[in-house]
PDB file of N, CA and C in Angstrom:
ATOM      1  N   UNK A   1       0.853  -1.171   0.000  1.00  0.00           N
ATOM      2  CA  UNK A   1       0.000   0.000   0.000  1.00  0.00           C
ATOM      3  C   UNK A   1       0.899   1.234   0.000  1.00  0.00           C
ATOM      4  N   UNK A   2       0.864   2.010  -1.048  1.00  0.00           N
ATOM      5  CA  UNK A   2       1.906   3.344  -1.253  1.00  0.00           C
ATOM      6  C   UNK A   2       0.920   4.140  -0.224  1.00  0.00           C
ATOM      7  N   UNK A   3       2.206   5.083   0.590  1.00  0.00           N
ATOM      8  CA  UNK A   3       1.723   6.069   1.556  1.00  0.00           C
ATOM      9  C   UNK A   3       1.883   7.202   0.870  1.00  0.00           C
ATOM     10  N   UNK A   4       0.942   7.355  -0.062  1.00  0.00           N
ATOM     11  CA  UNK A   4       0.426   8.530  -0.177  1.00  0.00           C
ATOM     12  C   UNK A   4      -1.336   9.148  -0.179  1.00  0.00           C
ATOM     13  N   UNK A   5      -1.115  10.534   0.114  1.00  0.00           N
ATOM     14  CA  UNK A   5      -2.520  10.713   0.483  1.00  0.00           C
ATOM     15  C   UNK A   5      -3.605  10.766  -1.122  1.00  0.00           C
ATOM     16  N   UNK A   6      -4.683  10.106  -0.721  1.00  0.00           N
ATOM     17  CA  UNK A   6      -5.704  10.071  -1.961  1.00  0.00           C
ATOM     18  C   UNK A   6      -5.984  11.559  -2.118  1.00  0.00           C
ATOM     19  N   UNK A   7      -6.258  12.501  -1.254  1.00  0.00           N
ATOM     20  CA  UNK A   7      -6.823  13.564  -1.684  1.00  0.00           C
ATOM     21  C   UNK A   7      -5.930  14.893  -2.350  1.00  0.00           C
ATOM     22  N   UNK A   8      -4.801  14.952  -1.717  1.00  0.00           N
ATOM     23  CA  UNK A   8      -3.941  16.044  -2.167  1.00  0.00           C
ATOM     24  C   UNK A   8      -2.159  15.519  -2.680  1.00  0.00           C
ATOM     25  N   UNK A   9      -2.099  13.991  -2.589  1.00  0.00           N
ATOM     26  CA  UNK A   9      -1.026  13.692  -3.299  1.00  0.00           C
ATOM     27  C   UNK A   9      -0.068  13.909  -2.343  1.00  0.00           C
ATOM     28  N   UNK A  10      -0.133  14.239  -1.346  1.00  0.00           N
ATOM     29  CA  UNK A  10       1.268  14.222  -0.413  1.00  0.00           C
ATOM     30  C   UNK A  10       1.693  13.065   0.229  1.00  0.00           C
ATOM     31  N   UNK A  11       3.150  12.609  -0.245  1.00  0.00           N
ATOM     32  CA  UNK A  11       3.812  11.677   0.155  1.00  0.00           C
ATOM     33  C   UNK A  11       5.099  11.703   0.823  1.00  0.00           C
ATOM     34  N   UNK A  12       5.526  10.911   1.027  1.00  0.00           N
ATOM     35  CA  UNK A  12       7.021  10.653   2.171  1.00  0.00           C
ATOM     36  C   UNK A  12       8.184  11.713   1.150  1.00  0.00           C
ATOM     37  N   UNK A  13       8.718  12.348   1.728  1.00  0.00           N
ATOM     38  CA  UNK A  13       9.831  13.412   1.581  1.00  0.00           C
ATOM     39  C   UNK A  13      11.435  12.671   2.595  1.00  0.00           C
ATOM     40  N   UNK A  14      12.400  13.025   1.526  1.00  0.00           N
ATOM     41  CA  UNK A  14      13.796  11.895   1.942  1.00  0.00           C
ATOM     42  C   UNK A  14      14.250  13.502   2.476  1.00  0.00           C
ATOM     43  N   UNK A  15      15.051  12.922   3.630  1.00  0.00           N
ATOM     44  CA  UNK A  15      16.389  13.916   4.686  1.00  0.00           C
ATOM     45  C   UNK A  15      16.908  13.506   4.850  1.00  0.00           C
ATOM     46  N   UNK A  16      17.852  14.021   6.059  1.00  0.00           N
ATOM     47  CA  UNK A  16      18.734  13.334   6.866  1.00  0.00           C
ATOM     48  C   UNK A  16      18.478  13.465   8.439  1.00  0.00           C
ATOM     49  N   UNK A  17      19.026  12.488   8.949  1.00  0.00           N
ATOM     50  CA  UNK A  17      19.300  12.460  10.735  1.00  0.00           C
ATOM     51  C   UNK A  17      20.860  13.054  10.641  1.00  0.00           C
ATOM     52  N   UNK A  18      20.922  14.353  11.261  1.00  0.00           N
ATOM     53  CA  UNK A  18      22.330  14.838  11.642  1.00  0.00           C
ATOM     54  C   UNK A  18      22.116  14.348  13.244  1.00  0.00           C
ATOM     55  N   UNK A  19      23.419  14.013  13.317  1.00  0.00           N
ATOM     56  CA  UNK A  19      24.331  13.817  14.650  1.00  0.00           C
ATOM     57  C   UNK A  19      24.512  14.742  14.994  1.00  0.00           C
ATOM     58  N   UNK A  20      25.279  14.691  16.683  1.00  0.00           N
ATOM     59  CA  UNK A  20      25.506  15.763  17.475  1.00  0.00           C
ATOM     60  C   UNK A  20      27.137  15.954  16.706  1.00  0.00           C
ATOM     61  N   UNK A  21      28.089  15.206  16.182  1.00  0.00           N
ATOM     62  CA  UNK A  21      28.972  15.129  15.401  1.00  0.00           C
ATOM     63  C   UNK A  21      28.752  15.915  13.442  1.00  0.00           C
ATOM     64  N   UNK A  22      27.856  16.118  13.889  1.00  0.00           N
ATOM     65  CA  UNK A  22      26.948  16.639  12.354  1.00  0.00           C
ATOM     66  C   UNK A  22      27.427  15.366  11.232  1.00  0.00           C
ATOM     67  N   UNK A  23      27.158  13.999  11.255  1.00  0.00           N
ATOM     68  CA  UNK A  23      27.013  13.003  10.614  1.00  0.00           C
ATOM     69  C   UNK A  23      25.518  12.712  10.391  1.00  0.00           C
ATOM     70  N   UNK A  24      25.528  12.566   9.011  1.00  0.00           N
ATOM     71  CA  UNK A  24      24.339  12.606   8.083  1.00  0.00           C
ATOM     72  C   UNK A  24      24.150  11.210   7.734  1.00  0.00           C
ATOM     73  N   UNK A  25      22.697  10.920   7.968  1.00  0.00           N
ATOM     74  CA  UNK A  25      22.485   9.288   7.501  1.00  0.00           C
ATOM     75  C   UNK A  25      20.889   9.668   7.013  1.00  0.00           C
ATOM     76  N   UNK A  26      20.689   8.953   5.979  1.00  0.00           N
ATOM     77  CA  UNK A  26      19.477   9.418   5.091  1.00  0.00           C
ATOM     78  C   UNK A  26      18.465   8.997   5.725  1.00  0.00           C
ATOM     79  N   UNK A  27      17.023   9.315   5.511  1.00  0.00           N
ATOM     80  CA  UNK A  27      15.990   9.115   6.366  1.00  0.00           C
ATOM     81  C   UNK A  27      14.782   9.416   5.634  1.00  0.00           C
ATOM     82  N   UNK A  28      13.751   9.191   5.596  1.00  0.00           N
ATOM     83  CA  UNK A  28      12.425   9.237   5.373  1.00  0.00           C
ATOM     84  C   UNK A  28      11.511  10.177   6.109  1.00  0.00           C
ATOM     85  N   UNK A  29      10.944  11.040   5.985  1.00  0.00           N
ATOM     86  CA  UNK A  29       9.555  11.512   6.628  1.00  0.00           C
ATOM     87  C   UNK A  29       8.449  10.981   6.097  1.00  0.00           C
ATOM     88  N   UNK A  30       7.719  10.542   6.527  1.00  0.00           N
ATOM     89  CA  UNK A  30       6.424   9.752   6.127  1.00  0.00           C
ATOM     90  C   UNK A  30       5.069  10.993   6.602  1.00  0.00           C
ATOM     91  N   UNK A  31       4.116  11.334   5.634  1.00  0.00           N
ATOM     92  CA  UNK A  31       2.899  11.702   6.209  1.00  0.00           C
ATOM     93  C   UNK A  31       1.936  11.231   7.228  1.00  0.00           C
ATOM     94  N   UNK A  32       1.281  11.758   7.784  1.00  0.00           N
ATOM     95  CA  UNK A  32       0.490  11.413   9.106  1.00  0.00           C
ATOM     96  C   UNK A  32      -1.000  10.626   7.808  1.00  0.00           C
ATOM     97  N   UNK A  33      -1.095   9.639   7.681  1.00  0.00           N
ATOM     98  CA  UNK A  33      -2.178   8.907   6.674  1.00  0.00           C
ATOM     99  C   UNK A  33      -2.874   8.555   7.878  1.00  0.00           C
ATOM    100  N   UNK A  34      -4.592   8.415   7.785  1.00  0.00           N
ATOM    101  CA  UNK A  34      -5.150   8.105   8.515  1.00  0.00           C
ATOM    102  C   UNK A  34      -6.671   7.241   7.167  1.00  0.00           C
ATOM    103  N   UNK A  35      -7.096   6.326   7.884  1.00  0.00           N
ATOM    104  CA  UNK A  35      -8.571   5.773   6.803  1.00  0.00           C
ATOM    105  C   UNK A  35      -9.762   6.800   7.849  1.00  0.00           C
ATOM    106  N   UNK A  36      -9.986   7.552   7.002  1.00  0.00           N
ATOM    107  CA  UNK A  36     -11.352   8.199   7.184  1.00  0.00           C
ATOM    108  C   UNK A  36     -12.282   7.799   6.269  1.00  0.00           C
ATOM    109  N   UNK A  37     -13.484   7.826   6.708  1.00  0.00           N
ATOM    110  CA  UNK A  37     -14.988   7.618   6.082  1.00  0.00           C
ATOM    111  C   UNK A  37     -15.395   9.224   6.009  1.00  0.00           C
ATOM    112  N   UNK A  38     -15.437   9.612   4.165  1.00  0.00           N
ATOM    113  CA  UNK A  38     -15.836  10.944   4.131  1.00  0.00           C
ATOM    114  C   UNK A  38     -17.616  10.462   3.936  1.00  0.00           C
ATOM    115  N   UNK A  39     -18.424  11.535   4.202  1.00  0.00           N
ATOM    116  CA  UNK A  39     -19.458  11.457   3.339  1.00  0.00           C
ATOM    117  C   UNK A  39     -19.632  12.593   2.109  1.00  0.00           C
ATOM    118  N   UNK A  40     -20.154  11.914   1.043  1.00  0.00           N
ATOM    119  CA  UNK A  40     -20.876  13.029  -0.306  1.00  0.00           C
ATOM    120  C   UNK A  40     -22.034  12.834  -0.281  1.00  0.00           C
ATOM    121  N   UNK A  41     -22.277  14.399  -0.066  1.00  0.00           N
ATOM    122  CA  UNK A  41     -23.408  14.960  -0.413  1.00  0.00           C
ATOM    123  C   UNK A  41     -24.447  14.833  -1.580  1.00  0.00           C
ATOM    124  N   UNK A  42     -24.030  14.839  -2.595  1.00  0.00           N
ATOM    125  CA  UNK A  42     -24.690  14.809  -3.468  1.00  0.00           C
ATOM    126  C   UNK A  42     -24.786  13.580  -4.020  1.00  0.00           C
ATOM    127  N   UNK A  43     -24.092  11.959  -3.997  1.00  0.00           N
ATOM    128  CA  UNK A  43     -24.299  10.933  -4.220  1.00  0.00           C
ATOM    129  C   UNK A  43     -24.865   9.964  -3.273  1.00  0.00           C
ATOM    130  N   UNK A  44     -24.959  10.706  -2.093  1.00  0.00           N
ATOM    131  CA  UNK A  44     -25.567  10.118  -0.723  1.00  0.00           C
ATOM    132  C   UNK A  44     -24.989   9.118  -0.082  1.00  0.00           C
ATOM    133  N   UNK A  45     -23.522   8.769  -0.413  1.00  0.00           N
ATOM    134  CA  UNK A  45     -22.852   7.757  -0.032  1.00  0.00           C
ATOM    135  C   UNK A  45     -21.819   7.660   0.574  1.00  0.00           C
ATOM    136  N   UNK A  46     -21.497   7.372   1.494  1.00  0.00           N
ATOM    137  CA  UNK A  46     -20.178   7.062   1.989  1.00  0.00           C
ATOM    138  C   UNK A  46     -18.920   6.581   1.268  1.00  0.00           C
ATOM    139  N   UNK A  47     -17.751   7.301   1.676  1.00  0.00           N
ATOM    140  CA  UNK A  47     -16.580   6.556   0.948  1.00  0.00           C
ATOM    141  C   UNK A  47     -15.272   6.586   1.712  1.00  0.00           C
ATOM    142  N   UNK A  48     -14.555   5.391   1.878  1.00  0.00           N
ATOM    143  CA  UNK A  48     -13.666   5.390   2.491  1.00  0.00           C
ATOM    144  C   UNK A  48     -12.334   5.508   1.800  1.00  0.00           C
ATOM    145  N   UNK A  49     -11.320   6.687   2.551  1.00  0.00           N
ATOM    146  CA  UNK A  49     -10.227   6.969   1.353  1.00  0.00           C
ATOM    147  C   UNK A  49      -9.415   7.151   2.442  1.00  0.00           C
ATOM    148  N   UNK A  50      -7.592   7.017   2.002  1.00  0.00           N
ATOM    149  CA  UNK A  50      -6.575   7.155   2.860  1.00  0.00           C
ATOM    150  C   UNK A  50      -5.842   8.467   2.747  1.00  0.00           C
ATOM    151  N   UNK A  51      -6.068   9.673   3.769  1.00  0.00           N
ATOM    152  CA  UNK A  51      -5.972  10.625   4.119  1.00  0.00           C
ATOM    153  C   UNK A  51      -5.329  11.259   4.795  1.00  0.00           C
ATOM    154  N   UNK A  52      -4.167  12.199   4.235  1.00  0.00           N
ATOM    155  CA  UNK A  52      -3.557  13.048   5.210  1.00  0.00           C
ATOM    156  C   UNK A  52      -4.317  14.135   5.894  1.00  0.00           C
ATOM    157  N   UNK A  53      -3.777  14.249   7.850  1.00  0.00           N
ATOM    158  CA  UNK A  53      -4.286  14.960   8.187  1.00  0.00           C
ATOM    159  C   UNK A  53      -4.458  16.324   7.586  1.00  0.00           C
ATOM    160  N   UNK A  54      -3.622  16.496   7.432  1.00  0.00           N
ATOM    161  CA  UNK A  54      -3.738  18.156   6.311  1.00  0.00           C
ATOM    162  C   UNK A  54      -4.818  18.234   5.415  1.00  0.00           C
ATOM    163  N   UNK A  55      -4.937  17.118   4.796  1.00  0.00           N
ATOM    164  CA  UNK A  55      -6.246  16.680   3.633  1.00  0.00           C
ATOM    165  C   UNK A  55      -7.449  16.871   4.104  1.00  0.00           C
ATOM    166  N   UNK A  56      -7.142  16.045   5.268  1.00  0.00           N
ATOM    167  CA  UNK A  56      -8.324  16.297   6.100  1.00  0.00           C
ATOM    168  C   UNK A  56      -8.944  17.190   6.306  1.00  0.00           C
ATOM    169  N   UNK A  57      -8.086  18.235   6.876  1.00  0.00           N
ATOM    170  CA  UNK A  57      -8.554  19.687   7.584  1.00  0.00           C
ATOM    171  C   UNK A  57      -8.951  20.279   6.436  1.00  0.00           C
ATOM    172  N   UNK A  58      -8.270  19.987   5.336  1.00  0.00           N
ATOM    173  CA  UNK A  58      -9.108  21.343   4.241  1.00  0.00           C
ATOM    174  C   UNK A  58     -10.127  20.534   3.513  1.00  0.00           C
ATOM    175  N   UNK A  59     -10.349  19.395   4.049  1.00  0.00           N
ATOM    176  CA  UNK A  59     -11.533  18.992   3.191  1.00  0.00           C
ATOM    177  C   UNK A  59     -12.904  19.836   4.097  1.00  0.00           C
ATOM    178  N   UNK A  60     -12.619  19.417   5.341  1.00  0.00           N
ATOM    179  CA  UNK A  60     -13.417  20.437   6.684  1.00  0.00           C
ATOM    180  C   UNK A  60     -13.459  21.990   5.923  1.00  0.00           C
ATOM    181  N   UNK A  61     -12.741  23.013   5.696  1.00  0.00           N
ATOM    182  CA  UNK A  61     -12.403  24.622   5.565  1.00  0.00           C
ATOM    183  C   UNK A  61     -13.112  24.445   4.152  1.00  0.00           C
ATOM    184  N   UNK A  62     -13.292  23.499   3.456  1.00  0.00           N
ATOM    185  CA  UNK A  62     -13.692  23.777   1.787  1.00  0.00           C
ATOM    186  C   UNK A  62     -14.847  23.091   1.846  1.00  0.00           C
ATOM    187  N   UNK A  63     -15.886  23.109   3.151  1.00  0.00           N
ATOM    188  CA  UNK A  63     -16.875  22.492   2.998  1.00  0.00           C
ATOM    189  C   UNK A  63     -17.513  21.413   3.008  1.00  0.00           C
ATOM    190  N   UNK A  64     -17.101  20.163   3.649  1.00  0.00           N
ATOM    191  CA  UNK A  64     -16.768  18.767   2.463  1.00  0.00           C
ATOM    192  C   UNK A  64     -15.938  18.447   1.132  1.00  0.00           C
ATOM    193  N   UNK A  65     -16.662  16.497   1.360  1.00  0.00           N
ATOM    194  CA  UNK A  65     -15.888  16.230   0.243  1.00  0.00           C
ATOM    195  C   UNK A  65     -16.239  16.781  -1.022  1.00  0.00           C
ATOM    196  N   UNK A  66     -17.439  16.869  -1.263  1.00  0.00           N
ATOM    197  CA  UNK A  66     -17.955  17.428  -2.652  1.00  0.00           C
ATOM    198  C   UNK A  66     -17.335  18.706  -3.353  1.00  0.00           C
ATOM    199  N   UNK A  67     -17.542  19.410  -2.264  1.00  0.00           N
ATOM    200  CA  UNK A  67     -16.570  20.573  -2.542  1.00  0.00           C
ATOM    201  C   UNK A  67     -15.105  21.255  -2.803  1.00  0.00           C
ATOM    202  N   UNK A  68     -14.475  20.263  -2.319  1.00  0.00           N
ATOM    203  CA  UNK A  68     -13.084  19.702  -2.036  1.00  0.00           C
ATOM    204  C   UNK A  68     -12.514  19.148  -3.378  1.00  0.00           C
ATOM    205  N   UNK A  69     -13.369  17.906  -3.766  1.00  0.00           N
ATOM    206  CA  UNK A  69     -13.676  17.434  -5.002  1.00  0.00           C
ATOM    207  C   UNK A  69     -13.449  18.136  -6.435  1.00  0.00           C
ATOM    208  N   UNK A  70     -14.739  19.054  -6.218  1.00  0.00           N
ATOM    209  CA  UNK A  70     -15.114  19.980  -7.304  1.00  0.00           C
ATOM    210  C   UNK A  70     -13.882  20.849  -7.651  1.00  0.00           C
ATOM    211  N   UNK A  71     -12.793  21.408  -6.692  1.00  0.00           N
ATOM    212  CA  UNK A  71     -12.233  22.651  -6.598  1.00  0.00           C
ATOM    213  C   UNK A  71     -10.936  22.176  -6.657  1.00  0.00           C
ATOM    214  N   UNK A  72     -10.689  20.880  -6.612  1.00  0.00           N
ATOM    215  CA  UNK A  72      -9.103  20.416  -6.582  1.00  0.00           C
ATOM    216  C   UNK A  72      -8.861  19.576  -8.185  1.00  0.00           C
ATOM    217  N   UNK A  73      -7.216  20.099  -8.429  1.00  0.00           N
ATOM    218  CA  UNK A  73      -7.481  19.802  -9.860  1.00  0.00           C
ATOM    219  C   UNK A  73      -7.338  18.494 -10.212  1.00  0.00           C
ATOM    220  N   UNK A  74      -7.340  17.560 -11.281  1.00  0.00           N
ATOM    221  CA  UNK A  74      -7.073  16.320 -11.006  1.00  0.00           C
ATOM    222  C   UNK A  74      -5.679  15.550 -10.792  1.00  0.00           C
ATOM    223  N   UNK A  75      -4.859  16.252 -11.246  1.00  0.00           N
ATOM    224  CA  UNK A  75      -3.426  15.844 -11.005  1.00  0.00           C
ATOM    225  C   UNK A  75      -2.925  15.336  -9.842  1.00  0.00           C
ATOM    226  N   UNK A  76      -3.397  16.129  -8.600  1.00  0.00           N
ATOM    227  CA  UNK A  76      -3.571  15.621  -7.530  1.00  0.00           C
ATOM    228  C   UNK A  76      -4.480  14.545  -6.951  1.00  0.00           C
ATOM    229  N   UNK A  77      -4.976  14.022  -7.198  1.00  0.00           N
ATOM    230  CA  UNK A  77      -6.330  13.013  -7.261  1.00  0.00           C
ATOM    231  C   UNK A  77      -5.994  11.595  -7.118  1.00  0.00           C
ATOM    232  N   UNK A  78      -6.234  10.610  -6.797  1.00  0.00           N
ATOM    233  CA  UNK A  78      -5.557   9.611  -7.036  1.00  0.00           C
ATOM    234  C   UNK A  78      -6.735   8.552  -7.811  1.00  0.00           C
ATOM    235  N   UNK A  79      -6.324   7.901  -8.899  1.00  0.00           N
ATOM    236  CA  UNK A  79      -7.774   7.592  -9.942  1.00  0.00           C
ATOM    237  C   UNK A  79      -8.951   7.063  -9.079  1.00  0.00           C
ATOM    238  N   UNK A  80      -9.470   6.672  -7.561  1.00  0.00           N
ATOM    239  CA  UNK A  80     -10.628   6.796  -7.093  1.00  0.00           C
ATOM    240  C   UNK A  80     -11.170   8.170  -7.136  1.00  0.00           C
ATOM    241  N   UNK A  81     -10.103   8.676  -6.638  1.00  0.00           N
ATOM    242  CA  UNK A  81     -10.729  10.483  -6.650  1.00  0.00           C
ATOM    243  C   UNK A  81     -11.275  11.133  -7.896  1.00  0.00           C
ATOM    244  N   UNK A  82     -10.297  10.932  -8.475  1.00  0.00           N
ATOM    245  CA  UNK A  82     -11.180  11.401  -9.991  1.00  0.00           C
ATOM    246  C   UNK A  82     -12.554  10.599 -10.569  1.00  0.00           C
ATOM    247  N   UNK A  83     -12.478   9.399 -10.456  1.00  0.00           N
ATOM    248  CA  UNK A  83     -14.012   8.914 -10.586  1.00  0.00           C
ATOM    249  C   UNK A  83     -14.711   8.959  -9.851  1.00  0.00           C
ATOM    250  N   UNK A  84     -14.509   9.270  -8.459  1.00  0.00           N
ATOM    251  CA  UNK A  84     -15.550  10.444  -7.618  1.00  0.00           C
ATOM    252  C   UNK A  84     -15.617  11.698  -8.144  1.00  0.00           C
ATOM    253  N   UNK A  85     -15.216  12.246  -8.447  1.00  0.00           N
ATOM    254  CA  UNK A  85     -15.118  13.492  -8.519  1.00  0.00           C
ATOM    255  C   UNK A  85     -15.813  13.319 -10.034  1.00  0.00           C
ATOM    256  N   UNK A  86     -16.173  12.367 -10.955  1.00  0.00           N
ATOM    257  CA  UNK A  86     -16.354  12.812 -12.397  1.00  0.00           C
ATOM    258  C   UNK A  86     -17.963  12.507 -11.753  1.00  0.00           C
ATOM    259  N   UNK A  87     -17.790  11.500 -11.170  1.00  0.00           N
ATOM    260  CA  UNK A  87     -19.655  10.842 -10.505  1.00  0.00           C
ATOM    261  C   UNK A  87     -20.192  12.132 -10.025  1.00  0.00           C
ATOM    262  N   UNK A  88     -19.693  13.054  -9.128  1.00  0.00           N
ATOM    263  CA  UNK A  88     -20.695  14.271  -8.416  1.00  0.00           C
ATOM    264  C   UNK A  88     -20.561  15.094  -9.594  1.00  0.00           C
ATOM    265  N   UNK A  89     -19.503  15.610 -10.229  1.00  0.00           N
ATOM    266  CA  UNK A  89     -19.913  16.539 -11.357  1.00  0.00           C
ATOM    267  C   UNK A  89     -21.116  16.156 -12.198  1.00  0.00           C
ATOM    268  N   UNK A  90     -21.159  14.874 -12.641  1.00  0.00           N
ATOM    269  CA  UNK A  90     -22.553  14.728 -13.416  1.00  0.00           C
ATOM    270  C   UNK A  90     -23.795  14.989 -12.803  1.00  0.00           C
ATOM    271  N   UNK A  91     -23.178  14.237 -11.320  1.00  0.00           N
ATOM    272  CA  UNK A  91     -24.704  14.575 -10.263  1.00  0.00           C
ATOM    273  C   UNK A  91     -25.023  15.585 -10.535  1.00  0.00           C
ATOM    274  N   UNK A  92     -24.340  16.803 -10.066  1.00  0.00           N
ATOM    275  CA  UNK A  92     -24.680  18.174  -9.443  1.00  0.00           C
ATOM    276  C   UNK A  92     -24.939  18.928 -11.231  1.00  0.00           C
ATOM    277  N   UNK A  93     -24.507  18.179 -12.145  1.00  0.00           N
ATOM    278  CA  UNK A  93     -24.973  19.104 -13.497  1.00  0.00           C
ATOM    279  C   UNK A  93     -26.290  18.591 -13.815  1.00  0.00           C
ATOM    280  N   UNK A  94     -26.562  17.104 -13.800  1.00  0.00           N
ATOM    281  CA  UNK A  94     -28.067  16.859 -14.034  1.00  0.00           C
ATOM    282  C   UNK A  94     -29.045  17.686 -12.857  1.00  0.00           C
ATOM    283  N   UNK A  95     -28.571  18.222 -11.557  1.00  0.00           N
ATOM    284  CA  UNK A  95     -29.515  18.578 -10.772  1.00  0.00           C
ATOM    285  C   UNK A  95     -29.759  20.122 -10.873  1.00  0.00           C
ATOM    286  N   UNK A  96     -28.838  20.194 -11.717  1.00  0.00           N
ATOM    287  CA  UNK A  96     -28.848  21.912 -11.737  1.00  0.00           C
ATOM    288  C   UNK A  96     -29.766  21.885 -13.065  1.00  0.00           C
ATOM    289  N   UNK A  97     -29.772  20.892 -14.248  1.00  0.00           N
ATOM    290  CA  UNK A  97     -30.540  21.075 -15.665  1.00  0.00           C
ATOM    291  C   UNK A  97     -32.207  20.910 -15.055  1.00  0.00           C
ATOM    292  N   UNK A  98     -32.317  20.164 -14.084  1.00  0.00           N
ATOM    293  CA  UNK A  98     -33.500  19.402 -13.484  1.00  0.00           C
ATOM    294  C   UNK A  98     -33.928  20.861 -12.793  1.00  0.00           C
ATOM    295  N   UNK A  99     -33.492  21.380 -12.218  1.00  0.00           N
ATOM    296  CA  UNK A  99     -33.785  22.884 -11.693  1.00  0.00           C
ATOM    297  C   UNK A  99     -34.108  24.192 -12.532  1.00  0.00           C
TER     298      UNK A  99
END
């Protein structure tokens, strides 16, 4: 399972551990990934995706997932995301023609 986040693409970043000798040995930072259950709004369904806290929080500040969705481009996406994200766009365009 690659640790990276489904929603905004952030993954493990390489450093180093310096010594009190300032000796450098390479190292990993890994993101804080957590499995959250988002809900969408507009497909009425639950979905479970692997999420950085950061992801998290701005999925919260941008409203939900739908919104989050809608406003993030796809590059970042990981291909569940984008076929969520293509599923509510149709939603929310048939509901707006229906209106």
């Amino acid at each position: 399972m690659s640790r990276i986040c489904e929603l905004t693409g952030k993954g493990r970043q390489v450093g180093h551990n310096v010594s009190h000798a300032n000796n450098k040995t390479k190292r990993t930072f890994l993101p804080n990934l957590q499995n959250v259950t988002l809900i969408s709004d507009a497909l009425e369904k639950s979905v479970r995706l692997r999420v950085s806290t950061h992801g998290l929080r701005s999925v919260e500040h941008n409203g939900g997932l739908d919104n989050w969705l809608v406003k993030t481009s796809d590059d970042k996406l990981s291909l569940r995301c984008r076929r969520l994200k293509r599923d509510i766009v149709k939603k929310l365009s048939t509901a707006a023609q229906a209106a």
